[in-house]
Each structure stands twice: as C-alpha cells, then as structure tokens.
PDB file of N, CA and C in Angstrom:
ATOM      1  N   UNK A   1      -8.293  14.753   8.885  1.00  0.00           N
ATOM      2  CA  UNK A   1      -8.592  13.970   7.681  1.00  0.00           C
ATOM      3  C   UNK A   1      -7.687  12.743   7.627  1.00  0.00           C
ATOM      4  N   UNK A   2      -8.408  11.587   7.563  1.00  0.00           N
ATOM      5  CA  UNK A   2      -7.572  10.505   7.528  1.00  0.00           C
ATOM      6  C   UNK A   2      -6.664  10.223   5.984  1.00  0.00           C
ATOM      7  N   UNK A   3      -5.556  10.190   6.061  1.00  0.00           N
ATOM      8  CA  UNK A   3      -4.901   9.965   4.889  1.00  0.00           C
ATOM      9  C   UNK A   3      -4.706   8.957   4.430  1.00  0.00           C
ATOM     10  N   UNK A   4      -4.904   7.731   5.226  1.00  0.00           N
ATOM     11  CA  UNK A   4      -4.452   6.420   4.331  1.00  0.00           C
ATOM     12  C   UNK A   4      -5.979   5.754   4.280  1.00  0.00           C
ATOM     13  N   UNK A   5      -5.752   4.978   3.444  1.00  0.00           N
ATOM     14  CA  UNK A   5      -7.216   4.511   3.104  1.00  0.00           C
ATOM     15  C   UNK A   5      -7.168   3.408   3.462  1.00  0.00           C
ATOM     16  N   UNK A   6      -8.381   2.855   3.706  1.00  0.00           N
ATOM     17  CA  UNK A   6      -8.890   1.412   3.800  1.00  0.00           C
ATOM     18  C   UNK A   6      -8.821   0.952   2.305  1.00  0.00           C
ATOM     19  N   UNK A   7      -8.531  -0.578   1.951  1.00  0.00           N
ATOM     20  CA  UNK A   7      -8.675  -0.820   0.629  1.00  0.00           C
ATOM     21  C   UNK A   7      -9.298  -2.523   1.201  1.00  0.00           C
ATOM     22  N   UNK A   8     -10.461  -2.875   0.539  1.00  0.00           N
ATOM     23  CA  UNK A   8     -11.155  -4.412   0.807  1.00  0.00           C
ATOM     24  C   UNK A   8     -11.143  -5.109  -0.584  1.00  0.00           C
ATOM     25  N   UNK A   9     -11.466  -6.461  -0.122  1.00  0.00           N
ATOM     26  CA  UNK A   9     -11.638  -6.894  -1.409  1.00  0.00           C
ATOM     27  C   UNK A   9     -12.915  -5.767  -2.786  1.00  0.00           C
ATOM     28  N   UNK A  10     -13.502  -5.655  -1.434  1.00  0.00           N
ATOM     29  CA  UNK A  10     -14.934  -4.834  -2.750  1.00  0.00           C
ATOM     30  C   UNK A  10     -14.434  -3.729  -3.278  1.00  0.00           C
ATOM     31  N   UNK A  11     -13.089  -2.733  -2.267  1.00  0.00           N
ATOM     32  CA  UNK A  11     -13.473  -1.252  -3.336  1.00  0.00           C
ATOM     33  C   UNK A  11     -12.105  -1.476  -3.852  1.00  0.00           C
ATOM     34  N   UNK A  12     -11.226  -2.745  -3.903  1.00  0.00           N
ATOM     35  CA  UNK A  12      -9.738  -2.198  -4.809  1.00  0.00           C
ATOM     36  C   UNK A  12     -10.125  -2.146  -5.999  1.00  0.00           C
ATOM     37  N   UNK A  13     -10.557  -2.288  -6.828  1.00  0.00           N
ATOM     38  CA  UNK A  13     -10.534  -1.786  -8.252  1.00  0.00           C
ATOM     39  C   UNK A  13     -10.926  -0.649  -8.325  1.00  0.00           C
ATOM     40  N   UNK A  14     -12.132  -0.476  -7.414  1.00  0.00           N
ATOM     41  CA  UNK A  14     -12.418   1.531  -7.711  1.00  0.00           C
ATOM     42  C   UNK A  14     -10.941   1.929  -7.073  1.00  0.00           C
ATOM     43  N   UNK A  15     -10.030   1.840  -5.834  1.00  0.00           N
ATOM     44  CA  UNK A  15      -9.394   3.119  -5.091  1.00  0.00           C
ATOM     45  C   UNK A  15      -8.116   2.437  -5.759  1.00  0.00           C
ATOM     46  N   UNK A  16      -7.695   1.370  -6.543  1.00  0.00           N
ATOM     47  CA  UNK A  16      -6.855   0.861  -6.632  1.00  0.00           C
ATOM     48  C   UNK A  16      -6.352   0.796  -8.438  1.00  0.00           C
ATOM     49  N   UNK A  17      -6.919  -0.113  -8.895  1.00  0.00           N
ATOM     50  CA  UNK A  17      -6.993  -0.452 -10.316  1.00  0.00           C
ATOM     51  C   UNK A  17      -7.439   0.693 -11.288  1.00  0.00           C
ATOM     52  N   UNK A  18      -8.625   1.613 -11.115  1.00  0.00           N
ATOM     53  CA  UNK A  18      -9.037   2.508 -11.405  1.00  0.00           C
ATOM     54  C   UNK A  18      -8.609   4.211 -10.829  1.00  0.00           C
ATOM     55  N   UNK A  19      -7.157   3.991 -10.558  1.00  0.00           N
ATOM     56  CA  UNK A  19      -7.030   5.184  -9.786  1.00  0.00           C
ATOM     57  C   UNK A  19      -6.487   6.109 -10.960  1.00  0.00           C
ATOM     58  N   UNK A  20      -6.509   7.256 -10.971  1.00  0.00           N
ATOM     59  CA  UNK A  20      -5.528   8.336 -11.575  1.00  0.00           C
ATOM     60  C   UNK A  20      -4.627   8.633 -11.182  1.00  0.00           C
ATOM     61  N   UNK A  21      -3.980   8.521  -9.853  1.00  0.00           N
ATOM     62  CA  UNK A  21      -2.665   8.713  -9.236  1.00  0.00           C
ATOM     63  C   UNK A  21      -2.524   7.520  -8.604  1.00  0.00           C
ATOM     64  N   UNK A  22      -0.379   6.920  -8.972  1.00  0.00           N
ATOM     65  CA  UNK A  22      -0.254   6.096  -8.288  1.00  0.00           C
ATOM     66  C   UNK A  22      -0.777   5.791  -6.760  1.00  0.00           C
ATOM     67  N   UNK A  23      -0.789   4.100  -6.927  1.00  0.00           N
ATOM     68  CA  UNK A  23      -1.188   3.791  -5.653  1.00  0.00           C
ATOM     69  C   UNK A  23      -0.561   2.799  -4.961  1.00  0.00           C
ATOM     70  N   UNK A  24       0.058   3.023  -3.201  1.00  0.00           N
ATOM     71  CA  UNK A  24       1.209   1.852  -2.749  1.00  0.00           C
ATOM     72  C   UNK A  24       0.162   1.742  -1.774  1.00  0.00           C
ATOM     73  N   UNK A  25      -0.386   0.135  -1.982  1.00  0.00           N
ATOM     74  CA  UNK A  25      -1.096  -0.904  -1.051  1.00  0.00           C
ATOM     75  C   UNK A  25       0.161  -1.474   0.538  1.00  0.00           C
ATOM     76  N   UNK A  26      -0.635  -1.245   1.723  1.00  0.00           N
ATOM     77  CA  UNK A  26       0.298  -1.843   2.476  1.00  0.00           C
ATOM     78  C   UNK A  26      -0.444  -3.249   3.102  1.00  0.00           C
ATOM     79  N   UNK A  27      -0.006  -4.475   2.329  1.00  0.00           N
ATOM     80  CA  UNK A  27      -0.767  -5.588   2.644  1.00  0.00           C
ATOM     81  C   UNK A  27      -0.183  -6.138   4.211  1.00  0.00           C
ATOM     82  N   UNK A  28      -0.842  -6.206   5.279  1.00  0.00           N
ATOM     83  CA  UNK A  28      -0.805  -6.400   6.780  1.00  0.00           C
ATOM     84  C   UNK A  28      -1.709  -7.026   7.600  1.00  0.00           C
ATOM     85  N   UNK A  29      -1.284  -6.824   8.762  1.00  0.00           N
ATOM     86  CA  UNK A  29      -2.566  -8.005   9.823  1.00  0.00           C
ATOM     87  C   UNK A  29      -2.164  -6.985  11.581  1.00  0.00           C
ATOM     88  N   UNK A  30      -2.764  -6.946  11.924  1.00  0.00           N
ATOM     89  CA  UNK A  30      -3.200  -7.038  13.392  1.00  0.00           C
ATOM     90  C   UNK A  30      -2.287  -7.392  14.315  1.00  0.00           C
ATOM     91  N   UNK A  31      -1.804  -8.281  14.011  1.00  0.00           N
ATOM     92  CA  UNK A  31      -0.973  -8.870  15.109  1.00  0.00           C
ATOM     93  C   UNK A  31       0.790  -8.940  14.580  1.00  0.00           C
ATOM     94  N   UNK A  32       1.038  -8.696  13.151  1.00  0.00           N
ATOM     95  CA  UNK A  32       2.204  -8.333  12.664  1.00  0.00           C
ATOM     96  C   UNK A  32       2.878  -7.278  13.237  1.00  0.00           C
ATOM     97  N   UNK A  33       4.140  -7.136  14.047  1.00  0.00           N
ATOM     98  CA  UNK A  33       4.675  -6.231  14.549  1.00  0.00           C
ATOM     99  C   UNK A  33       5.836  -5.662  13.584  1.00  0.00           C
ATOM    100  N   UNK A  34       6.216  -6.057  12.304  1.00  0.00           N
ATOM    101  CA  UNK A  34       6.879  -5.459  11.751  1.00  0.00           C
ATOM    102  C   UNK A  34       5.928  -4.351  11.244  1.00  0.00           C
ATOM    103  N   UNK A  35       4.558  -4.910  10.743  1.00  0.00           N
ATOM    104  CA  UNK A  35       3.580  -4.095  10.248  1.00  0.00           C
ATOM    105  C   UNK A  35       3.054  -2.637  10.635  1.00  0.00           C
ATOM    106  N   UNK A  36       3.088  -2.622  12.043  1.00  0.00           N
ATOM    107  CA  UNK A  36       3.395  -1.836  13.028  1.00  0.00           C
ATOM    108  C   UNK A  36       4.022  -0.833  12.835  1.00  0.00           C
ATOM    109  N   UNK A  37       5.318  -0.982  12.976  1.00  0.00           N
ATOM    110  CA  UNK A  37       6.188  -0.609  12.604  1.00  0.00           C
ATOM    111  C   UNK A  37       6.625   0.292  11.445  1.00  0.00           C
ATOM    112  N   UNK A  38       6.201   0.190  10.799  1.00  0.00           N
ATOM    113  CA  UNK A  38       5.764   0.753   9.334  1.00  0.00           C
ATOM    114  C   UNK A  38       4.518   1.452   9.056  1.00  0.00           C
ATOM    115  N   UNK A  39       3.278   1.729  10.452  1.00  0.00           N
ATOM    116  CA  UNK A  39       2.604   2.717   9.938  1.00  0.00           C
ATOM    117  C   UNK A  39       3.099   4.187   9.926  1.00  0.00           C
ATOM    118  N   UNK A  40       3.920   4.246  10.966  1.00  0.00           N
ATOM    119  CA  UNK A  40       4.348   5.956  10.653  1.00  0.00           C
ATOM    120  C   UNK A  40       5.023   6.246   9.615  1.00  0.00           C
ATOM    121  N   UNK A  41       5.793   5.303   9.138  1.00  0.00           N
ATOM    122  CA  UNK A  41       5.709   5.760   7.826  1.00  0.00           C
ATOM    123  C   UNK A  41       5.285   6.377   6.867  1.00  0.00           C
ATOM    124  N   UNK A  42       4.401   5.116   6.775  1.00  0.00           N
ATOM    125  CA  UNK A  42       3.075   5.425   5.618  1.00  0.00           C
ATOM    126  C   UNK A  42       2.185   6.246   5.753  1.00  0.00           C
ATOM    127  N   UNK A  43       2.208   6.750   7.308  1.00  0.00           N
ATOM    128  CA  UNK A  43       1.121   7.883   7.472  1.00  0.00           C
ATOM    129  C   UNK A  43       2.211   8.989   7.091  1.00  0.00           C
ATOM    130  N   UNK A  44       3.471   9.658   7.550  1.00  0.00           N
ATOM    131  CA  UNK A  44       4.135  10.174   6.976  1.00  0.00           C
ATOM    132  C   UNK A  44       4.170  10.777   5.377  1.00  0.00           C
ATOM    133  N   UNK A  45       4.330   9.251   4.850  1.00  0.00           N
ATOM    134  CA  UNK A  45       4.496   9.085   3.289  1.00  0.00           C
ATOM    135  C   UNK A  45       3.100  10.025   2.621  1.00  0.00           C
ATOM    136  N   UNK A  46       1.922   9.585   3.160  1.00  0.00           N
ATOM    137  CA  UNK A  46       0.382   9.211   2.951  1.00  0.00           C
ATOM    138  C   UNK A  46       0.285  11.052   2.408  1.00  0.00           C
ATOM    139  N   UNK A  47       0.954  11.577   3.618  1.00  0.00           N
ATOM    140  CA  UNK A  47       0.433  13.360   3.840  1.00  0.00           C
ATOM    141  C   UNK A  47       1.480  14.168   2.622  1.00  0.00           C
ATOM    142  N   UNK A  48       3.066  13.295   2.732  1.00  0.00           N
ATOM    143  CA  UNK A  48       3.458  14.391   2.041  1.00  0.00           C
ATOM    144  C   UNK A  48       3.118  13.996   0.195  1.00  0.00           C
ATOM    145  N   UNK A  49       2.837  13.161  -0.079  1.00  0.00           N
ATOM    146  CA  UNK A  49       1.960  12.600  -1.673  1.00  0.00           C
ATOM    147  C   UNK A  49       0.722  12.994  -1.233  1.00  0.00           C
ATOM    148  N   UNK A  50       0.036  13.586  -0.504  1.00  0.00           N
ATOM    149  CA  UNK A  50      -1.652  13.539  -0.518  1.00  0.00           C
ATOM    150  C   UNK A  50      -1.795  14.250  -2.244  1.00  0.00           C
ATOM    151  N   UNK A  51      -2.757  13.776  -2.737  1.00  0.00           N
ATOM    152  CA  UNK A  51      -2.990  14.541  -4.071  1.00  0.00           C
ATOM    153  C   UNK A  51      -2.419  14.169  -4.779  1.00  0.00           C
ATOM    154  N   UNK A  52      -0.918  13.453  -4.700  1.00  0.00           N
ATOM    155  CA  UNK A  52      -0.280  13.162  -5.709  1.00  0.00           C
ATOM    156  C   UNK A  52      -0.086  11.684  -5.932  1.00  0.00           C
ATOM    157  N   UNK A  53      -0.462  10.792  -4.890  1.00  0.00           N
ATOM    158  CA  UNK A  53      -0.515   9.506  -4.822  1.00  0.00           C
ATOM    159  C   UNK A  53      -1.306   9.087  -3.552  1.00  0.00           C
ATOM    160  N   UNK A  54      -1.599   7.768  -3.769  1.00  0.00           N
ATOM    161  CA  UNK A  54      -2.333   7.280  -1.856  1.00  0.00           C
ATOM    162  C   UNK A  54      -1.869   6.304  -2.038  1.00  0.00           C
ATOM    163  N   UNK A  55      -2.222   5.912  -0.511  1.00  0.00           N
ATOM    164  CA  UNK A  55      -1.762   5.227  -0.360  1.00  0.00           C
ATOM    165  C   UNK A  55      -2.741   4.615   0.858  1.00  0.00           C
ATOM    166  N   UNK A  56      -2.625   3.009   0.411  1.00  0.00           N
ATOM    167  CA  UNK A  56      -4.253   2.335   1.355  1.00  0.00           C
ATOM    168  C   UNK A  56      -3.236   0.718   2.132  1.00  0.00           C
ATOM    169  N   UNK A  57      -4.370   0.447   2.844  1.00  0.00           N
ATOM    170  CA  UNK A  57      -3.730  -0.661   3.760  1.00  0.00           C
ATOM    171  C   UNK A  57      -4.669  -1.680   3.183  1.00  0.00           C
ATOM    172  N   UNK A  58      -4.335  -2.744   3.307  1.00  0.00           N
ATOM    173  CA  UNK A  58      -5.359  -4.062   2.897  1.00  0.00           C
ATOM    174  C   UNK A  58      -4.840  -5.304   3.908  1.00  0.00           C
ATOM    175  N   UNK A  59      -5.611  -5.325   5.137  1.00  0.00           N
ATOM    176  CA  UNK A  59      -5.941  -6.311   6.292  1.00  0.00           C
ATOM    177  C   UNK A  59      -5.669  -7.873   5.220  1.00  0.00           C
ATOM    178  N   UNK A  60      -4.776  -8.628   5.518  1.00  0.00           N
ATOM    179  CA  UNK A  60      -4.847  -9.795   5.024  1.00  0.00           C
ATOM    180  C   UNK A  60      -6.014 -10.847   5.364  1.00  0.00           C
ATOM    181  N   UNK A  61      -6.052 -10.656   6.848  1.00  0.00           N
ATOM    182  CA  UNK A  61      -6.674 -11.761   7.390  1.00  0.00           C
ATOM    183  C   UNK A  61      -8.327 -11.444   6.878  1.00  0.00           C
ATOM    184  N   UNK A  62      -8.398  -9.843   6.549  1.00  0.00           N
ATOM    185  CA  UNK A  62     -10.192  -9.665   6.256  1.00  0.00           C
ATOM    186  C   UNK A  62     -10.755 -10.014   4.647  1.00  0.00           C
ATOM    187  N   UNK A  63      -8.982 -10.077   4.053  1.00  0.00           N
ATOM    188  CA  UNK A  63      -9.783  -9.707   2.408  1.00  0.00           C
ATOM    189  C   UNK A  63      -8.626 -10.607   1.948  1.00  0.00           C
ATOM    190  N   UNK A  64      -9.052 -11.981   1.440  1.00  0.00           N
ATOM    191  CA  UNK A  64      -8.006 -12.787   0.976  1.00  0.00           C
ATOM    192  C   UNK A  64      -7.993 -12.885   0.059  1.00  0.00           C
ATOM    193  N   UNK A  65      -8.435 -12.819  -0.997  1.00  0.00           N
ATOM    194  CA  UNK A  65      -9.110 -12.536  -2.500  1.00  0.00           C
ATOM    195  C   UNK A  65      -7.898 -11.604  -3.032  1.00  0.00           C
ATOM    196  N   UNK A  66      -8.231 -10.300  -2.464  1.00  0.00           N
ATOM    197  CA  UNK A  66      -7.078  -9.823  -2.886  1.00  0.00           C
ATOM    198  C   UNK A  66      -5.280 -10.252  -2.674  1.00  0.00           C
ATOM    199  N   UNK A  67      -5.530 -10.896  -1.358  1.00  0.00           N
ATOM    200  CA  UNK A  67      -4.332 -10.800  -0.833  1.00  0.00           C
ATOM    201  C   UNK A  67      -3.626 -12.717  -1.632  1.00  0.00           C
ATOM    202  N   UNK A  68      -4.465 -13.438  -2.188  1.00  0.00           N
ATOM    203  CA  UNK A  68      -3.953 -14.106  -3.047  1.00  0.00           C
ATOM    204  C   UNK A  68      -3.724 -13.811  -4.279  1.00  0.00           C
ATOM    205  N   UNK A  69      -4.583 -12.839  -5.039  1.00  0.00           N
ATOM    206  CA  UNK A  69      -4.609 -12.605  -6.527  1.00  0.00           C
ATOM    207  C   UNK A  69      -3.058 -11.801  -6.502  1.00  0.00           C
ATOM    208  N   UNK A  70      -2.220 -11.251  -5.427  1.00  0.00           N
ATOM    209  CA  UNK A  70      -1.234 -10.813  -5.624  1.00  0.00           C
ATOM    210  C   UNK A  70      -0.136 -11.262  -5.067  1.00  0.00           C
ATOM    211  N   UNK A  71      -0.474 -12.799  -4.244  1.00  0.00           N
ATOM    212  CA  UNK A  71       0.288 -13.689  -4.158  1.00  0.00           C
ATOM    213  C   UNK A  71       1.171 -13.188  -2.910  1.00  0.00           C
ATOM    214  N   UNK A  72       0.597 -12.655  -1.488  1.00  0.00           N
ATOM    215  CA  UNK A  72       1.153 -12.060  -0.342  1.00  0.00           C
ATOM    216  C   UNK A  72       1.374 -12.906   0.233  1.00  0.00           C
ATOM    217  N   UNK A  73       2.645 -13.228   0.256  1.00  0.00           N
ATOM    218  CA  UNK A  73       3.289 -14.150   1.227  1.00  0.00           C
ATOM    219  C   UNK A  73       3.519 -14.266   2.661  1.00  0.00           C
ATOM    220  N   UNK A  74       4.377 -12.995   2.980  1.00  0.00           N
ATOM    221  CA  UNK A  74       4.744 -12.115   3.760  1.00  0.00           C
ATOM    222  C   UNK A  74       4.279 -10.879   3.881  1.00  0.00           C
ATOM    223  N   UNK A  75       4.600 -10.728   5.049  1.00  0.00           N
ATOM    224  CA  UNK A  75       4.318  -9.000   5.722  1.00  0.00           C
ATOM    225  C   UNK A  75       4.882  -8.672   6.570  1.00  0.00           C
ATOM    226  N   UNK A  76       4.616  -7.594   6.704  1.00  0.00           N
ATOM    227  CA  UNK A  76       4.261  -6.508   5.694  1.00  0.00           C
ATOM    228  C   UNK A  76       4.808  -6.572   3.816  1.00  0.00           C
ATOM    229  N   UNK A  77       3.729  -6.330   2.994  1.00  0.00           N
ATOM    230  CA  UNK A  77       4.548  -6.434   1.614  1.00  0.00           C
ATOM    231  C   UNK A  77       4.009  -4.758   1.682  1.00  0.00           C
ATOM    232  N   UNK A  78       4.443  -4.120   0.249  1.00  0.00           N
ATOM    233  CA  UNK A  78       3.922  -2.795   0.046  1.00  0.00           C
ATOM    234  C   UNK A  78       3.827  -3.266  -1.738  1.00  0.00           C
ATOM    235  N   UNK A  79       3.256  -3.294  -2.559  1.00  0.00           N
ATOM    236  CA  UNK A  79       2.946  -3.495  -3.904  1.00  0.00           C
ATOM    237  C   UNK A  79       2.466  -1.668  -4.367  1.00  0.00           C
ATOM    238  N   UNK A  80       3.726  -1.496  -5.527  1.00  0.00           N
ATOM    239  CA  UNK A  80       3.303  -0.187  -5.959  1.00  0.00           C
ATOM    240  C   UNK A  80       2.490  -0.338  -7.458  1.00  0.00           C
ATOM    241  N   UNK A  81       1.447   0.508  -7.163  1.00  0.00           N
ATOM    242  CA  UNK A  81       0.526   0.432  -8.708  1.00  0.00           C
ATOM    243  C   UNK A  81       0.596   1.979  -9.514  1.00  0.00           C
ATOM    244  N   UNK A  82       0.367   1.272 -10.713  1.00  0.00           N
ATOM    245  CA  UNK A  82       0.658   2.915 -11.464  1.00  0.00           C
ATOM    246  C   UNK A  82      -0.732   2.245 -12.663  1.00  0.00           C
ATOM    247  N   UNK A  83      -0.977   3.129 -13.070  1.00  0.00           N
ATOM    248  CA  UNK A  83      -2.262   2.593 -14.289  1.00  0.00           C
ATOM    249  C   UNK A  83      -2.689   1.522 -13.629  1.00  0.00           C
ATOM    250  N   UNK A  84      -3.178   1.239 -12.746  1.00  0.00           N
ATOM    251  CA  UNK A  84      -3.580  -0.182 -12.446  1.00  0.00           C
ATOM    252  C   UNK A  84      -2.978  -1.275 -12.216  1.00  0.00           C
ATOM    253  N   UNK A  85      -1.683  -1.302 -12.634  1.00  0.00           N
ATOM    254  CA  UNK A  85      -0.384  -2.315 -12.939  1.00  0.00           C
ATOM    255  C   UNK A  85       0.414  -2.309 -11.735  1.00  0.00           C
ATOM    256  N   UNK A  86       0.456  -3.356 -11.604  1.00  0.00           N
ATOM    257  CA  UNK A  86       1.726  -3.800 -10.172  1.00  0.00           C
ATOM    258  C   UNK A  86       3.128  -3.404 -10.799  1.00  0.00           C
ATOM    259  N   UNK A  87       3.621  -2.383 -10.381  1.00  0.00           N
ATOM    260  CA  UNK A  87       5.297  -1.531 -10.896  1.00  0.00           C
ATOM    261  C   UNK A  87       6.016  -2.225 -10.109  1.00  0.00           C
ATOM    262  N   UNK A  88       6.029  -2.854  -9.150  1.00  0.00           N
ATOM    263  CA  UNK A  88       6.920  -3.155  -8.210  1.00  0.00           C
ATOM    264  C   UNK A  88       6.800  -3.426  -6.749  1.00  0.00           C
ATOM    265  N   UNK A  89       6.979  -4.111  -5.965  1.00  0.00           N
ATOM    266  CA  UNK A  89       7.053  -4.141  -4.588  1.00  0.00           C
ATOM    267  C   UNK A  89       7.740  -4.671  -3.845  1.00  0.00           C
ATOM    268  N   UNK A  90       7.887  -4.206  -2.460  1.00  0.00           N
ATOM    269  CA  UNK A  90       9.090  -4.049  -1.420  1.00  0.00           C
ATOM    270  C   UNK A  90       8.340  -5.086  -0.033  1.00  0.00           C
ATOM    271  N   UNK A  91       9.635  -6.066   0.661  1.00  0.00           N
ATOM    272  CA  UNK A  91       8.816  -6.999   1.528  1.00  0.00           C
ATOM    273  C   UNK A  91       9.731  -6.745   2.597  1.00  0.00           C
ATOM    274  N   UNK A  92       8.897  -6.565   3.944  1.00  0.00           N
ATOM    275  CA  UNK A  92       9.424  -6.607   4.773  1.00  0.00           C
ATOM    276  C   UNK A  92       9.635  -5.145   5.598  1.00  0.00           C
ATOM    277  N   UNK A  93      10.235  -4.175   6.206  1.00  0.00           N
ATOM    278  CA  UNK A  93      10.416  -3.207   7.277  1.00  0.00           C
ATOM    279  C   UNK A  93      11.202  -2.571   6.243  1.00  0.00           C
ATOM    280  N   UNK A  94      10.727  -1.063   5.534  1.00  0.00           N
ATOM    281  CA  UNK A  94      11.825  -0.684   4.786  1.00  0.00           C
ATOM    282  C   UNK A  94      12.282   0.813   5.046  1.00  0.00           C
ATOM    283  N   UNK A  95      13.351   1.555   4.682  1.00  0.00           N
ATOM    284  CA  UNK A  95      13.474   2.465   5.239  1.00  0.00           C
ATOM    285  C   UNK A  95      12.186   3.935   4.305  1.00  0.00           C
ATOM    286  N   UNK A  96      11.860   4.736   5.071  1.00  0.00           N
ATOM    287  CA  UNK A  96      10.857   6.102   4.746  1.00  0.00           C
ATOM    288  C   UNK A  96      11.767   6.370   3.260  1.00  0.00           C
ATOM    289  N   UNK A  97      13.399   6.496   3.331  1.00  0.00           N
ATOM    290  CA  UNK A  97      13.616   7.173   2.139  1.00  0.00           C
ATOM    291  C   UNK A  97      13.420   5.873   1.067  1.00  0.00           C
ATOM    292  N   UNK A  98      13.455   5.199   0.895  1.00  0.00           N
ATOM    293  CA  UNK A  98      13.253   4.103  -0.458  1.00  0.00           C
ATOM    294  C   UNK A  98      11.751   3.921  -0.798  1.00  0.00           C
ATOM    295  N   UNK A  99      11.418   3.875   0.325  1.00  0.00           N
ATOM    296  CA  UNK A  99       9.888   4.119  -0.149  1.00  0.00           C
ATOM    297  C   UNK A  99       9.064   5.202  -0.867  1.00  0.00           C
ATOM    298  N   UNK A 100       9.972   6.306  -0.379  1.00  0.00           N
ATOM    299  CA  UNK A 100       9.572   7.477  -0.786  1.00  0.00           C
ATOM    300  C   UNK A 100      10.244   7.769  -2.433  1.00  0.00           C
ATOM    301  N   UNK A 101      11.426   7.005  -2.761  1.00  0.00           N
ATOM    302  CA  UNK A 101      11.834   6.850  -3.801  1.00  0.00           C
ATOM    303  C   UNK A 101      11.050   6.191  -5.122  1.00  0.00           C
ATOM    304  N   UNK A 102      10.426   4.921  -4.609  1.00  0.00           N
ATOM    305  CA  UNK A 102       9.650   4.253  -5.274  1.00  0.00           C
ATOM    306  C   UNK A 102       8.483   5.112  -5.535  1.00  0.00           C
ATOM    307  N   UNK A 103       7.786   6.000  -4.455  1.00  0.00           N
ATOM    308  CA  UNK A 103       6.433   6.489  -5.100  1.00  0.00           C
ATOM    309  C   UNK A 103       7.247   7.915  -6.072  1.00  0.00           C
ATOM    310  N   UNK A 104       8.079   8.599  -6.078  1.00  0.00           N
ATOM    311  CA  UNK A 104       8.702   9.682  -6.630  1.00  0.00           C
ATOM    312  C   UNK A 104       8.768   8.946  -8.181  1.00  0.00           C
ATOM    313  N   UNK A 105       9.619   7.589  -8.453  1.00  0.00           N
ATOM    314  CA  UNK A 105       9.428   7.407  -9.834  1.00  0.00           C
ATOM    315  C   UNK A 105       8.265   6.913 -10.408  1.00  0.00           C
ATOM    316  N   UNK A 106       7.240   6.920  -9.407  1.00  0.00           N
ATOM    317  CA  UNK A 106       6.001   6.587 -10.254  1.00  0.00           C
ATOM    318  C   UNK A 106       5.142   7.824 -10.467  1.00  0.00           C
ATOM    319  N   UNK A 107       5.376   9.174 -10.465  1.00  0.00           N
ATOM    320  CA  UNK A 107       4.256  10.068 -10.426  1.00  0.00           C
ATOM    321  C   UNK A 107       4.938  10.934 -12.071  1.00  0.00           C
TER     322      UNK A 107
END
C-alpha cells in the first residue's frame, strides 16, 4: 500500500484543505537532489502517522497553481496543514526527528 500520496493542483482541497487529519505537503521536482534525499523520510514518517496524519508530495514543475498560492520558493519545502490552515513549514533537508515533532504537535 502506497503511503504517501500524490497531491495536484485538482485534488488538494479534497486530500489537503478538506482533510480530517493533519496534513505535511512535500513541495519537490525530479531533478532536486536534496528532495531525494528526503523521501525516506517521509516514507518513514508517512507509515508510522498512517491514520493519524498523511502525508502527500506536490511535483512543482506539474502543478504551479498550487505551488504559487503557497509561495514555494525553494526545495524541498514541507508546509504543515491542520484544519486546512498552513501551521507552519520547514525549507530545505531536515532531520526525521523535527519533522516528526512538527506532525506530533499537530494531531
């Protein structure tokens, strides 16, 4: 079962805005090697929150809509949502435990 989700411009408001459990977007590209870098993480992260949060990727280069309405500069960013609301987000290569901190005070 795949744990991290795809998130596009079309379904973030259903898997995103409209979620019941927090949600940490990992905004990225293809050819970003920090980005890389940071999926085991998030696949990590993805399994031990399954149920209790998700967590989705959003391709910059495919869905720019989103990736301006939240003003992604850089990447890898990770933007954490709770009710729909941007709580906070982290830029750049970060360590598993802070990340894992950030989704812990949002549940």
């Amino acid at each position: 079962m795949k744990q991290i989700i795809e998130v596009t411009d079309n379904n973030f408001k259903k898997e995103v805005l409209e979620s019941k459990v927090p949600v940490v977007i990992d905004f990225w590209a293809v050819w970003c090697g920090p980005c890389k870098a940071m999926s085991p993480i998030l696949n990590e992260l993805a399994k031990e929150f399954a149920g209790r949060a998700k967590i989705g990727k959003v391709n910059i280069d495919e869905n720019s809509n989103t990736t301006e309405t939240y003003s992604v500069f850089n990447i890898p960013t990770l933007i954490f949502f709770k009710d729909g609301i941007e709580a906070g987000r982290v830029v750049g290569i970060n360590p598993r435990e802070k990340i894992s901190k950030r989704i812990v005070e949002l549940l």
